[in-house]
Every structure is written in structure tokens, then in C-alpha cells.
PDB file of N, CA and C in Angstrom:
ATOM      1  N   UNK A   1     -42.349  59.680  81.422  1.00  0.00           N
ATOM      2  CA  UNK A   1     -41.483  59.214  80.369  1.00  0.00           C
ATOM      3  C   UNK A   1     -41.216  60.382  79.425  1.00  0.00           C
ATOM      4  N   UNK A   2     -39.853  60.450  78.945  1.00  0.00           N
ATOM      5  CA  UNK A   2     -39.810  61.576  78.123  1.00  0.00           C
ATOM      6  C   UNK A   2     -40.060  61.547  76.943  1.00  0.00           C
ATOM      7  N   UNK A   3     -40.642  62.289  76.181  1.00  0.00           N
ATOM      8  CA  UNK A   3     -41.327  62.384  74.945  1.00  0.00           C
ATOM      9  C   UNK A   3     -40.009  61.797  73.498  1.00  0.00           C
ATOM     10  N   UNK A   4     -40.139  60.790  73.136  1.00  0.00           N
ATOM     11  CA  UNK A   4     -39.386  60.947  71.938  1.00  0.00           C
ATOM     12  C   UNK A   4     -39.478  61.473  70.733  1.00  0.00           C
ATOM     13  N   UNK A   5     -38.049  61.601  70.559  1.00  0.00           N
ATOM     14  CA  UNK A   5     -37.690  62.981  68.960  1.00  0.00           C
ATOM     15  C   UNK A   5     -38.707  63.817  69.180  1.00  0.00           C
ATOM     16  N   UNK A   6     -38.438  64.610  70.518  1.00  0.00           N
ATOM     17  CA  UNK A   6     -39.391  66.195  70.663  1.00  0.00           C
ATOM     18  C   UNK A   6     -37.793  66.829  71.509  1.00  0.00           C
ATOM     19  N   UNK A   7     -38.151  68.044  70.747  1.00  0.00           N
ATOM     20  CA  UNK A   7     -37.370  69.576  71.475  1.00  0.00           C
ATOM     21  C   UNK A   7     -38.207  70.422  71.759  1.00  0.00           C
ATOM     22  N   UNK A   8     -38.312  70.621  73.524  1.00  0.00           N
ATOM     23  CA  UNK A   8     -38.690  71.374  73.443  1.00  0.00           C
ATOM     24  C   UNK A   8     -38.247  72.758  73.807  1.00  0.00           C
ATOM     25  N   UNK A   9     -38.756  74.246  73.981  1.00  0.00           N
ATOM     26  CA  UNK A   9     -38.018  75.055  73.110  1.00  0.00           C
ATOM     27  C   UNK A   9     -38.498  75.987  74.134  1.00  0.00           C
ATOM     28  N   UNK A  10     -39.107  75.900  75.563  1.00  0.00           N
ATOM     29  CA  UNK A  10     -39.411  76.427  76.512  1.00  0.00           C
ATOM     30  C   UNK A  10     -37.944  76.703  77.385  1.00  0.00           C
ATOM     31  N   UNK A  11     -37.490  77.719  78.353  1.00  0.00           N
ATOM     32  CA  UNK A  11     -36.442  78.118  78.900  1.00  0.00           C
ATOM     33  C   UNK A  11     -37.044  77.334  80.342  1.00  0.00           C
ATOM     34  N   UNK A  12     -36.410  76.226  80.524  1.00  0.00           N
ATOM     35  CA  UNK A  12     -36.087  76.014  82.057  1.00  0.00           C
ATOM     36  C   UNK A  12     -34.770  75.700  82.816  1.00  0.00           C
ATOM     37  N   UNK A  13     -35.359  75.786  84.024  1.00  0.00           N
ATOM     38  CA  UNK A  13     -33.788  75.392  84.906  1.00  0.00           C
ATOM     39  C   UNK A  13     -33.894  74.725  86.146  1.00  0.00           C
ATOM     40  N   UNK A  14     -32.934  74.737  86.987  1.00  0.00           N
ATOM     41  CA  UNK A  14     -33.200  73.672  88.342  1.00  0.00           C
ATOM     42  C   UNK A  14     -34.656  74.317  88.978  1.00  0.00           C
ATOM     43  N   UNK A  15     -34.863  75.445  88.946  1.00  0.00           N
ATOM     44  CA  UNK A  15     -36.612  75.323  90.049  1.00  0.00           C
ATOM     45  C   UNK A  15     -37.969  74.998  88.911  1.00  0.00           C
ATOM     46  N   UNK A  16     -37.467  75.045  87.559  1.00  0.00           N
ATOM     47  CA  UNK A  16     -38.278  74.019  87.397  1.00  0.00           C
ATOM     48  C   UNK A  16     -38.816  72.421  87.926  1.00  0.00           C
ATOM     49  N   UNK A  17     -37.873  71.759  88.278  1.00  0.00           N
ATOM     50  CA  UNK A  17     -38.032  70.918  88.992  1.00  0.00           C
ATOM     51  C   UNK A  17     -38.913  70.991  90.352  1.00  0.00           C
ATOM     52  N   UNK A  18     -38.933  71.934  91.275  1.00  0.00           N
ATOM     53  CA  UNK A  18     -39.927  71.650  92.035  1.00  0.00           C
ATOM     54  C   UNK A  18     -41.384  72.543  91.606  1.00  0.00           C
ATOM     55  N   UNK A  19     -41.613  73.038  90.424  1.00  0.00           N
ATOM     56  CA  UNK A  19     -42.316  73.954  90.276  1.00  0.00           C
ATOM     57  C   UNK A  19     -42.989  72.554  89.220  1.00  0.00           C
ATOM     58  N   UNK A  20     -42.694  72.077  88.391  1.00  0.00           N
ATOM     59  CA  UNK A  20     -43.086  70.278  88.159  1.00  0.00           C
ATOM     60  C   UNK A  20     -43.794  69.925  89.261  1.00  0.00           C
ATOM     61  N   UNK A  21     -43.016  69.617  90.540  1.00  0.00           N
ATOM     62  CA  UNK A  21     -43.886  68.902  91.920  1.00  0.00           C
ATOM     63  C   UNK A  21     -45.189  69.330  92.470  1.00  0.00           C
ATOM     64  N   UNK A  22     -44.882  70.747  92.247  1.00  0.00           N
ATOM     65  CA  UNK A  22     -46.104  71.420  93.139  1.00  0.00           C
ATOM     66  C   UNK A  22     -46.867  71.112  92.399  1.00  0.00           C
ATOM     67  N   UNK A  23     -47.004  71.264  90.511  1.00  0.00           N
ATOM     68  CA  UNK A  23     -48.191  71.670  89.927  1.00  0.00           C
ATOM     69  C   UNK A  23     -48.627  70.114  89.872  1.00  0.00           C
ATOM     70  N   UNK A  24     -48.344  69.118  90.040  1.00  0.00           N
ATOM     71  CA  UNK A  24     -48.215  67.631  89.779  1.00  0.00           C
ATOM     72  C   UNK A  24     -49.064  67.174  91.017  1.00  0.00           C
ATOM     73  N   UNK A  25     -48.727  67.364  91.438  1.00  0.00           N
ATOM     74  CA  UNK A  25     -49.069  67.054  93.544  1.00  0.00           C
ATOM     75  C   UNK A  25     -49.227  68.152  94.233  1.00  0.00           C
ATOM     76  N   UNK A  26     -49.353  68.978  94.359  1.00  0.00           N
ATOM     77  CA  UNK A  26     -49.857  70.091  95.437  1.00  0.00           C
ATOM     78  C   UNK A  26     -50.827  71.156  94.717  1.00  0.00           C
ATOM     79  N   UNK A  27     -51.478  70.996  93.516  1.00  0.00           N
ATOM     80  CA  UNK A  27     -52.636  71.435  92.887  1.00  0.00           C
ATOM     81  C   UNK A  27     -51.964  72.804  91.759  1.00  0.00           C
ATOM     82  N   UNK A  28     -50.727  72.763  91.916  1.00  0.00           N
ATOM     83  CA  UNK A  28     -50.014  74.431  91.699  1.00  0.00           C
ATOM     84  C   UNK A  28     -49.791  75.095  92.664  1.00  0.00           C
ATOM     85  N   UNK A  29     -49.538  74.854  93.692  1.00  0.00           N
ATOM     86  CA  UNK A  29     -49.335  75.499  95.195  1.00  0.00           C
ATOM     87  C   UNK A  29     -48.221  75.914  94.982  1.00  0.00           C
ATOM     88  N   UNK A  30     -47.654  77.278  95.244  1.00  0.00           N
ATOM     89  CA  UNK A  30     -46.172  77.278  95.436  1.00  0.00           C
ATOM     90  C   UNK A  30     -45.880  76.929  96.764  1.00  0.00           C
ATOM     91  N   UNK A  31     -44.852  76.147  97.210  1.00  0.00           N
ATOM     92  CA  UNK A  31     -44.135  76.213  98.562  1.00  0.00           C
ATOM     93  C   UNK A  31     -43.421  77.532  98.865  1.00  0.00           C
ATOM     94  N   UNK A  32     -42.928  78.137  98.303  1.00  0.00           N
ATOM     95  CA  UNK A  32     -41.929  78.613  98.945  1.00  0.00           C
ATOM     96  C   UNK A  32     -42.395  80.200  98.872  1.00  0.00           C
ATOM     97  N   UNK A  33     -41.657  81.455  99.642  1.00  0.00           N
ATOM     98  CA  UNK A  33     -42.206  82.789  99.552  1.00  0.00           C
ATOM     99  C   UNK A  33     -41.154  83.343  98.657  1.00  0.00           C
ATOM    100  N   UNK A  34     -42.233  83.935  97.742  1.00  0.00           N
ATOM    101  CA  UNK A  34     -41.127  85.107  96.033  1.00  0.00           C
ATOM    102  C   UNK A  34     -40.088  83.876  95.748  1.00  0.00           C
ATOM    103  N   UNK A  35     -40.541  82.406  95.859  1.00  0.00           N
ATOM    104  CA  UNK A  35     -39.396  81.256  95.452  1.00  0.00           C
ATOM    105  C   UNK A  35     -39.471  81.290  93.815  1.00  0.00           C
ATOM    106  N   UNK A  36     -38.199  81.044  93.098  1.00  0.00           N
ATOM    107  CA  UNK A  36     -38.183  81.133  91.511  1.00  0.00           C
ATOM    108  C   UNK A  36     -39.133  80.077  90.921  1.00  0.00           C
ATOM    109  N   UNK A  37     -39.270  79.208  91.350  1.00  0.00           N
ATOM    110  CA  UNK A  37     -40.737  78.332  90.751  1.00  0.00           C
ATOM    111  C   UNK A  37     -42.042  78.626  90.357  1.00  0.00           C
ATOM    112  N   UNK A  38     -42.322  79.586  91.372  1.00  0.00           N
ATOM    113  CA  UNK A  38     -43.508  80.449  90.569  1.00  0.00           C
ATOM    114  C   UNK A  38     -43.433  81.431  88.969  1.00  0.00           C
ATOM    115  N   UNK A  39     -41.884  81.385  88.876  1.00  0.00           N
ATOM    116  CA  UNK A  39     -41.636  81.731  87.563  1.00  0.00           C
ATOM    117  C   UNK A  39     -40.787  80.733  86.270  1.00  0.00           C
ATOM    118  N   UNK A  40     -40.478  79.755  86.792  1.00  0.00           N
ATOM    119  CA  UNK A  40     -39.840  78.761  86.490  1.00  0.00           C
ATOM    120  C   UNK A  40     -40.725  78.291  85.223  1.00  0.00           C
ATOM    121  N   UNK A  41     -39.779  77.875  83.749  1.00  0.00           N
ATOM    122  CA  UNK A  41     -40.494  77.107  82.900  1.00  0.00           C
ATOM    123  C   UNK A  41     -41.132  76.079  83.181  1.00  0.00           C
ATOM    124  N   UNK A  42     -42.332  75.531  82.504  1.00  0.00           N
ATOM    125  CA  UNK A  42     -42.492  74.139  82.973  1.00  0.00           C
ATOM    126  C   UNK A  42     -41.650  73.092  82.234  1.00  0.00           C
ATOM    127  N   UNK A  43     -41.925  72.288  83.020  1.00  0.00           N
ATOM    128  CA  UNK A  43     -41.673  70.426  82.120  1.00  0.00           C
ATOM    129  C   UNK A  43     -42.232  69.885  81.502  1.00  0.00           C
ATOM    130  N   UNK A  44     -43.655  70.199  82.028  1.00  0.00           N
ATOM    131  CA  UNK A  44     -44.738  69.264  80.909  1.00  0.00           C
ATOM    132  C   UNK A  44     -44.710  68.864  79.495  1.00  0.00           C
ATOM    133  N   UNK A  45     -44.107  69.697  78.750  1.00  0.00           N
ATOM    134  CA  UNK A  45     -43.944  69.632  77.266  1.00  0.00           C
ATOM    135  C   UNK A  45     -43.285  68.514  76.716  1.00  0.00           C
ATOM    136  N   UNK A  46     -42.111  68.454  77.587  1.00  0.00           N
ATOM    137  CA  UNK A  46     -41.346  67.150  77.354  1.00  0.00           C
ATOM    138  C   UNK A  46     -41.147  65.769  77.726  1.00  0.00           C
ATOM    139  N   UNK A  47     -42.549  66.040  78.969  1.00  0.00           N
ATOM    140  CA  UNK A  47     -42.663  64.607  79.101  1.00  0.00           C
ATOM    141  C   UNK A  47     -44.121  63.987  79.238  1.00  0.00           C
ATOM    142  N   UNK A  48     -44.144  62.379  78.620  1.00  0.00           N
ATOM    143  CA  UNK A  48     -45.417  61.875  78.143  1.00  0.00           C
ATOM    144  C   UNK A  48     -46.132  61.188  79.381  1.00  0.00           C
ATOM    145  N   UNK A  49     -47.191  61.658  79.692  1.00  0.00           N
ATOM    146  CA  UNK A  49     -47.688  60.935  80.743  1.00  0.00           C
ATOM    147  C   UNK A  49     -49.513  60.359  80.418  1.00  0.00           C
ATOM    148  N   UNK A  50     -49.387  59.842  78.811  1.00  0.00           N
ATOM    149  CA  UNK A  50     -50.266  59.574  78.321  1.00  0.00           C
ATOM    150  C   UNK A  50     -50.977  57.949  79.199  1.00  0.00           C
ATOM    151  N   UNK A  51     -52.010  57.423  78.488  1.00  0.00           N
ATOM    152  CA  UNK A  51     -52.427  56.367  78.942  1.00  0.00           C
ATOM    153  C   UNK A  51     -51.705  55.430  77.992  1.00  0.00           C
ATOM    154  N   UNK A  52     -51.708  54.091  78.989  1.00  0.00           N
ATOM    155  CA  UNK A  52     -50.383  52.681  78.584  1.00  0.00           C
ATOM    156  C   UNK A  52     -49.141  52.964  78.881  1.00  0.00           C
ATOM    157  N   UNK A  53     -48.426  54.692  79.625  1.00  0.00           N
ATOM    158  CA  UNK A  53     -46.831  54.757  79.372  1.00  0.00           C
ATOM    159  C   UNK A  53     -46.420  53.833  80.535  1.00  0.00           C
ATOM    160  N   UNK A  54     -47.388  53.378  81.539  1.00  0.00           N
ATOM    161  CA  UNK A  54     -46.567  52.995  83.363  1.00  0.00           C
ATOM    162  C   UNK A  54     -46.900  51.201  82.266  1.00  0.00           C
ATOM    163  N   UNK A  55     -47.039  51.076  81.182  1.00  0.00           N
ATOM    164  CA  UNK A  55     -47.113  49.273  80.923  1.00  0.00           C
ATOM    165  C   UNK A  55     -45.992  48.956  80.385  1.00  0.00           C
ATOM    166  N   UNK A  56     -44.764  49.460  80.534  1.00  0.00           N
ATOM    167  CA  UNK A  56     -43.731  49.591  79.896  1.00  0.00           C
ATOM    168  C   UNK A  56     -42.449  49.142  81.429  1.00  0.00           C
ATOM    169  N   UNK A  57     -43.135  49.473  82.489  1.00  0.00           N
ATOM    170  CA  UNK A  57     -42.323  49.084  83.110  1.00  0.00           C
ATOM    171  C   UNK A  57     -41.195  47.997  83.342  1.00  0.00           C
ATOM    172  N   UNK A  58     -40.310  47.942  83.919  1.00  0.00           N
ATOM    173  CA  UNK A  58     -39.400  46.807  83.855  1.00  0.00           C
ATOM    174  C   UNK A  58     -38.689  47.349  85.356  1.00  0.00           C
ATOM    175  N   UNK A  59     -37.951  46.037  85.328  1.00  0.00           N
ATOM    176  CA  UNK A  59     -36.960  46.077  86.649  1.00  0.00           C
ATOM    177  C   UNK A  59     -35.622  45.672  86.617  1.00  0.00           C
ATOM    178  N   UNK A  60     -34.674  47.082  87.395  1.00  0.00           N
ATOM    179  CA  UNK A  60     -33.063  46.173  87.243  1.00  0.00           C
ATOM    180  C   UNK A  60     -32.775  45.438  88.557  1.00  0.00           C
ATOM    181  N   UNK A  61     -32.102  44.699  88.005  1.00  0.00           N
ATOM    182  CA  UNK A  61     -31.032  43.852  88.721  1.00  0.00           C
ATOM    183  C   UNK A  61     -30.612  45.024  90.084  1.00  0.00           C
ATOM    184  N   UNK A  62     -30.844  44.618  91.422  1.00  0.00           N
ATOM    185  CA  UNK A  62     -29.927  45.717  92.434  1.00  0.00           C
ATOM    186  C   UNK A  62     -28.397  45.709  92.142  1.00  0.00           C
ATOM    187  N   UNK A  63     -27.645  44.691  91.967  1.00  0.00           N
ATOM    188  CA  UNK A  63     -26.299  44.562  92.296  1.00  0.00           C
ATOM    189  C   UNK A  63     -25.689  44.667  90.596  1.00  0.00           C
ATOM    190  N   UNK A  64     -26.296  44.397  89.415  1.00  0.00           N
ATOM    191  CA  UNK A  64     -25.891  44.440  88.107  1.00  0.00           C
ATOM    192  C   UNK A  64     -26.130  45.431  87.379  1.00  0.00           C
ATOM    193  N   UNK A  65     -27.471  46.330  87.347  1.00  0.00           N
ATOM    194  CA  UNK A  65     -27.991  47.350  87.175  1.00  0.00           C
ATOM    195  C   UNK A  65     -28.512  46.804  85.491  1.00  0.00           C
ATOM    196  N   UNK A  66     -29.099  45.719  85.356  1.00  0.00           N
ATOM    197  CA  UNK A  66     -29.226  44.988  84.008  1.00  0.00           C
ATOM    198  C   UNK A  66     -30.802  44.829  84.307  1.00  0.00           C
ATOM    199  N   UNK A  67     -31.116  44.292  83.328  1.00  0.00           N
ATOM    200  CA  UNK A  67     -32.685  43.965  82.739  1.00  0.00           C
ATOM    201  C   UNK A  67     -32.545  42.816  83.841  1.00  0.00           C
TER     202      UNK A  67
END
């Protein structure tokens, strides 16, 4: 979940995104060889993955895209 009323002020870009995955699920492994993720900003800053955030869940509608 993303952190509300926070900026954060770290430089990232698209290989942030899998450089997120690895360190999340693959221990910090890079996949890839000299791939930009090993230099890639992180994400962490901006998003909350405290305890209670997954009790918030909800579900849409498939065909309405509504509560």
C-alpha cells in the first residue's frame, strides 16, 4: 500500500520495479547480468507494508469495477 502524504525524494525508474521483486522475493538476488536493477532506486520508501495494511482489503465487482 502506498504510504500517504509522503514524497519520496529517492531517483527511480522502470528497473526499479524488478529490482523491488528480487529484493522482496529472491533475497536481493539480481536476475539479470550488469542488468540496471542492481543500480536502480528502491521503492521501499514509498510503500507501507506495516502490520494490519492486508485488513483493509476489499473486492471489485468483475464486470462493474465497483465496491
Amino acid at each position: 500500500m502506498a504510504r500517504p502524504n509522503f514524497v519520496d525524494h529517492h531517483v527511480t525508474g522502470q528497473s526499479s520495479i524488478p529490482r523491488f521483486i528480487e529484493d522482496k522475493w529472491l533475497g536481493g538476488e539480481r536476475t539479470g547480468d550488469h542488468s540496471f536493477d542492481g543500480i536502480a532506486g528502491p521503492l521501499d520508501n514509498m510503500l507501507n507494508f506495516g502490520p494490519g495494511i492486508h485488513s483493509s482489503r476489499f473486492f471489485l465487482e468483475p464486470v462493474t469495477g465497483q465496491r
